[in-house]
Protein backbone atom coordinates (compact mmCIF):
# COMPACT_ATOMS: atom_id res chain seq x y z
CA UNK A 1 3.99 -13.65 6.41
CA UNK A 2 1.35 -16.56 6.65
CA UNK A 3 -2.85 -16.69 6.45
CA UNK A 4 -4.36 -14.00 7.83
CA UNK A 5 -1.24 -11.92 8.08
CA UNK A 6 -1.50 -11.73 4.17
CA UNK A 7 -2.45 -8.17 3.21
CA UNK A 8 -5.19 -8.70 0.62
CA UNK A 9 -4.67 -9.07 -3.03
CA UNK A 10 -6.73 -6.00 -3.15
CA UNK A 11 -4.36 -3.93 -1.51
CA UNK A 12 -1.28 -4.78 -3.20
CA UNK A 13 -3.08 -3.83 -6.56
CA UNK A 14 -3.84 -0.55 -5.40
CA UNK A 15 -0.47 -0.19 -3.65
CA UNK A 16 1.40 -0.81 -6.84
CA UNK A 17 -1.17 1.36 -9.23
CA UNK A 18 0.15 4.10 -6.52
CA UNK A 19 3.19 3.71 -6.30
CA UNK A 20 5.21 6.34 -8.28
CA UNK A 21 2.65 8.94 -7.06
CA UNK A 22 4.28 7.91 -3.75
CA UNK A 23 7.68 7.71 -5.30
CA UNK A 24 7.36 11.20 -6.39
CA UNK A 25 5.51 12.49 -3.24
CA UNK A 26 2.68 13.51 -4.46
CA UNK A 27 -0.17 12.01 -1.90
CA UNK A 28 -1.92 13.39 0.78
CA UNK A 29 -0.31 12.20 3.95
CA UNK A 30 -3.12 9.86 4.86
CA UNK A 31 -2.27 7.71 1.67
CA UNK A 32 1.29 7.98 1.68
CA UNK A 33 1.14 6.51 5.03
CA UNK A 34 -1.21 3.82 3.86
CA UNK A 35 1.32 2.40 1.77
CA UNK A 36 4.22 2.86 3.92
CA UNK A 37 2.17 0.44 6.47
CA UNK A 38 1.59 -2.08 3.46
CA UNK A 39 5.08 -1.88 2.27
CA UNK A 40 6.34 -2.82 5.80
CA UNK A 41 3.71 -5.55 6.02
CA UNK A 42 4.24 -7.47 2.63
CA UNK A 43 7.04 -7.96 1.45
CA UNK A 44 6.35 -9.12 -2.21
CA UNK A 45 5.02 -5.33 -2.52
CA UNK A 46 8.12 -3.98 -1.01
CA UNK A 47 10.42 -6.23 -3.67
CA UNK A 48 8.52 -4.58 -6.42
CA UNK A 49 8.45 -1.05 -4.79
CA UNK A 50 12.26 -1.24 -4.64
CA UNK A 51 12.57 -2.46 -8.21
CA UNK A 52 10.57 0.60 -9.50
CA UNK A 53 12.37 2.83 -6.59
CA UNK A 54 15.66 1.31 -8.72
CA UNK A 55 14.20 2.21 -12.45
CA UNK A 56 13.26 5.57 -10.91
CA UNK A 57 16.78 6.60 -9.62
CA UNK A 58 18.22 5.10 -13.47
CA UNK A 59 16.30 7.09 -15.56
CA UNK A 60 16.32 10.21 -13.30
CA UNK A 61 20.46 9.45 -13.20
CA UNK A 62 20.52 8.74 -16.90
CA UNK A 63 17.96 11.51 -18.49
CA UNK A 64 16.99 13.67 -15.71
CA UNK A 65 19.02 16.64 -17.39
CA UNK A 66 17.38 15.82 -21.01
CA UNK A 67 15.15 18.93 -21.61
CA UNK A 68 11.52 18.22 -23.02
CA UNK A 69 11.54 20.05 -26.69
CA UNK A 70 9.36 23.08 -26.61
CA UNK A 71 6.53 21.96 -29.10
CA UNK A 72 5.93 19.06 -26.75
CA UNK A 73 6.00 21.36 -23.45
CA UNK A 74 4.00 23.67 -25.72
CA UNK A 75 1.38 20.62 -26.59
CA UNK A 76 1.10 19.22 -22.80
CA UNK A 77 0.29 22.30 -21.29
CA UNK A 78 -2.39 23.61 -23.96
CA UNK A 79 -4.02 20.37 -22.61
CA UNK A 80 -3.43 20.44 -19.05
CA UNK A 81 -5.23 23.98 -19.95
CA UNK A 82 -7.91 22.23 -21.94
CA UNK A 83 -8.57 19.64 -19.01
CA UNK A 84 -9.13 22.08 -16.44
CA UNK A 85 -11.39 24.08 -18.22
CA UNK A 86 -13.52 21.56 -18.56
């Protein structure tokens, strides 16, 4: 990819701040496709999206059965009450 070709540095910040909200499919289809289209245009952004696609799979392969203790379930969703009270 060469000069004007380059998405902007812009872009690829916001790409990457997004991307395990994509991972985990939780945009709106308008965004999700958004990034798709960036992925396929930049490719430094796609190395890093299949790094943290990588890391994702690992941890979900390695922990994904660990169970979160109660207190802290117990603590994270008296906030997540908290929060949308507010």
């Amino acid at each position: 990819m060469t000069g004007a070709e380059t998405p902007a540095e812009h872009d690829c910040e916001q790409v990457l701040t997004r991307v395990y909200e994509f991972l985990d499919h939780e945009l709106d289809e308008a965004s999700g496709d958004a990034i798709r289209s960036h992925l396929a245009a930049c490719e430094p952004c796609l190395d890093r999206f299949d790094v943290e696609q990588a890391v994702k799979a690992l941890v979900s392969r390695c922990c994904g059965n660990d169970k979160a203790p109660d207190q802290l379930r117990s603590k994270v969703l008296l906030r997540i009450s908290e929060l949308s009270e507010s």
